[in-house]
C-alpha atoms as a PDB file:
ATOM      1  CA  UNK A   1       0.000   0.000   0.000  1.00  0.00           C
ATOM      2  CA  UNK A   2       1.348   3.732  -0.622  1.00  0.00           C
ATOM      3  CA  UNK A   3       2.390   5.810   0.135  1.00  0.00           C
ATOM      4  CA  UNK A   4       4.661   3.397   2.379  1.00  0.00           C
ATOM      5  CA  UNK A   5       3.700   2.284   6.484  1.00  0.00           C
ATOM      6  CA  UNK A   6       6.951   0.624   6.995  1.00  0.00           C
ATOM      7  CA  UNK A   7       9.185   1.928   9.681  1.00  0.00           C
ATOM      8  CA  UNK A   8      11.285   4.789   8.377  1.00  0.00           C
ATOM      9  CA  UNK A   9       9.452   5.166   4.967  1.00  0.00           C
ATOM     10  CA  UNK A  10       6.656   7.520   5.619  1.00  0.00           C
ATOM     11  CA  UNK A  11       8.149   9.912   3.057  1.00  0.00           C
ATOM     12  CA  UNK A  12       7.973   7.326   0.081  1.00  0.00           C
ATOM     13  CA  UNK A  13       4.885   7.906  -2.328  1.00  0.00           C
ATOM     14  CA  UNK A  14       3.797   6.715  -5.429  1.00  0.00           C
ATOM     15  CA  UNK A  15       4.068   9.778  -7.380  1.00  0.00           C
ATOM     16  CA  UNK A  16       3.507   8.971 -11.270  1.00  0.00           C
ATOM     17  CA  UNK A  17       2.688   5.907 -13.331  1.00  0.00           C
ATOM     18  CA  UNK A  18       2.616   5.115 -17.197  1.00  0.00           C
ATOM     19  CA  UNK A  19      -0.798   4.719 -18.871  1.00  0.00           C
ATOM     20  CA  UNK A  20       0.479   0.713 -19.202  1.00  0.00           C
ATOM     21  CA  UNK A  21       1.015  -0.986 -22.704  1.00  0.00           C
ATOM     22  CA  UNK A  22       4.348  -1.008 -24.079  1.00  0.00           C
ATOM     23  CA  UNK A  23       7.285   0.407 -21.176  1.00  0.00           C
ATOM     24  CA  UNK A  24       5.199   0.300 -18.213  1.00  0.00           C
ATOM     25  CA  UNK A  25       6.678   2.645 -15.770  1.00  0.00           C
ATOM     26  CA  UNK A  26       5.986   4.157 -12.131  1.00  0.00           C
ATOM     27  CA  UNK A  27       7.739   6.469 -10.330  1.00  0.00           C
ATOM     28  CA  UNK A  28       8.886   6.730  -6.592  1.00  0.00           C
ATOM     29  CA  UNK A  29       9.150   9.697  -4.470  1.00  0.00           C
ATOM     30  CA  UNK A  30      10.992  10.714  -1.273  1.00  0.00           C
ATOM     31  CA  UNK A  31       8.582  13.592  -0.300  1.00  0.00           C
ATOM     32  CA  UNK A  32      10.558  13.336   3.593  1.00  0.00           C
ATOM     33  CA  UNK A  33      12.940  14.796   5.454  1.00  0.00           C
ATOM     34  CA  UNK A  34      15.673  12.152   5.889  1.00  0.00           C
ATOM     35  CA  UNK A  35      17.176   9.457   3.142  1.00  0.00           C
ATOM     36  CA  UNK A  36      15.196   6.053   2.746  1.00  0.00           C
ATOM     37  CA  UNK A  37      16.472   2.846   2.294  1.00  0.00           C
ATOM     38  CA  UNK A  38      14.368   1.191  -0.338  1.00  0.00           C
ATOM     39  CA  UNK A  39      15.941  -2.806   0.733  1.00  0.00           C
ATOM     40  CA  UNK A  40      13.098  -5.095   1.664  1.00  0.00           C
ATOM     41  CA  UNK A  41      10.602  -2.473   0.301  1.00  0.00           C
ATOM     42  CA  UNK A  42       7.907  -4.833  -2.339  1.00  0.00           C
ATOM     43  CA  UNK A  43       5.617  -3.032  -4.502  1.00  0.00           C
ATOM     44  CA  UNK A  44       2.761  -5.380  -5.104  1.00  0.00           C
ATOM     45  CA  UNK A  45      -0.278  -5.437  -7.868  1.00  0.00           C
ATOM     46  CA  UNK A  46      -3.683  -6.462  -6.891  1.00  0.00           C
ATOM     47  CA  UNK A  47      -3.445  -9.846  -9.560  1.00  0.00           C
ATOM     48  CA  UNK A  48      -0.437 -11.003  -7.373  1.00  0.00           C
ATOM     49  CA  UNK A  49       2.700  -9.694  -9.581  1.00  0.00           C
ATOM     50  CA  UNK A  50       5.154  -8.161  -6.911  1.00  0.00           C
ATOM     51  CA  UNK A  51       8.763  -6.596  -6.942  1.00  0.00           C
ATOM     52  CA  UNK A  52      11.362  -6.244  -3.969  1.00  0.00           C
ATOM     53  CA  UNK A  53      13.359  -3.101  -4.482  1.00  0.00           C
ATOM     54  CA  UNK A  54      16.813  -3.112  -4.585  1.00  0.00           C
ATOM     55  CA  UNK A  55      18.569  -1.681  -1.339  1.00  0.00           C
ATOM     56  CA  UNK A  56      19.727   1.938  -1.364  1.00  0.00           C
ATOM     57  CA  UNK A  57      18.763   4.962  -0.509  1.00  0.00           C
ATOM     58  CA  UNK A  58      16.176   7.870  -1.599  1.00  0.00           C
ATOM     59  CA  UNK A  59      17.619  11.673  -0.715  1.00  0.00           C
ATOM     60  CA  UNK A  60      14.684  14.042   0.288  1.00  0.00           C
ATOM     61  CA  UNK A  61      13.162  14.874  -3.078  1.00  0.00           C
ATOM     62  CA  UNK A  62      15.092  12.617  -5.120  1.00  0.00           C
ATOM     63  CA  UNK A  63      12.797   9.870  -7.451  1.00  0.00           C
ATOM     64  CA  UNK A  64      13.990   6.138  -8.630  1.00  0.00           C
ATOM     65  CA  UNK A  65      11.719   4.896 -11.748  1.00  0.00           C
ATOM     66  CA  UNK A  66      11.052   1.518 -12.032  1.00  0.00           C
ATOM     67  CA  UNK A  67      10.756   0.162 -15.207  1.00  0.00           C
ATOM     68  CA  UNK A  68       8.397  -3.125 -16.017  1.00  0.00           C
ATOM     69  CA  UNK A  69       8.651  -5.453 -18.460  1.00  0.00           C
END
């Protein structure tokens, strides 16, 4: 669920995603004060697919892009 409830991750949000087809995309968002780490973060779809994030850390206002297949 986002924007993240883990502890230390309250300034992670969901801030864009691509329309879908062809280069499916979404967009992650520090919107916090302090770095995240993103390790052991999963971002999940409601038909099951799911992703663990790879570790390393989000700066305040800094974005990661995640691209699908």
């Amino acid at each position: 669920m986002w924007p993240a409830t883990g502890p230390g991750d309250a300034g992670v949000r969901l801030s864009e995603v691509s329309a879908g087809g062809p280069g499916f995309w979404v967009e992650l968002r520090n919107s916090g004060a302090v770095p995240v780490d993103l390790a052991d973060l999963e971002l999940a779809t409601p038909a099951g697919a799911s992703a663990l994030l790879s570790p390393g850390a989000l700066a305040p206002g800094d974005v990661v892009v995640l691209e699908g297949e």
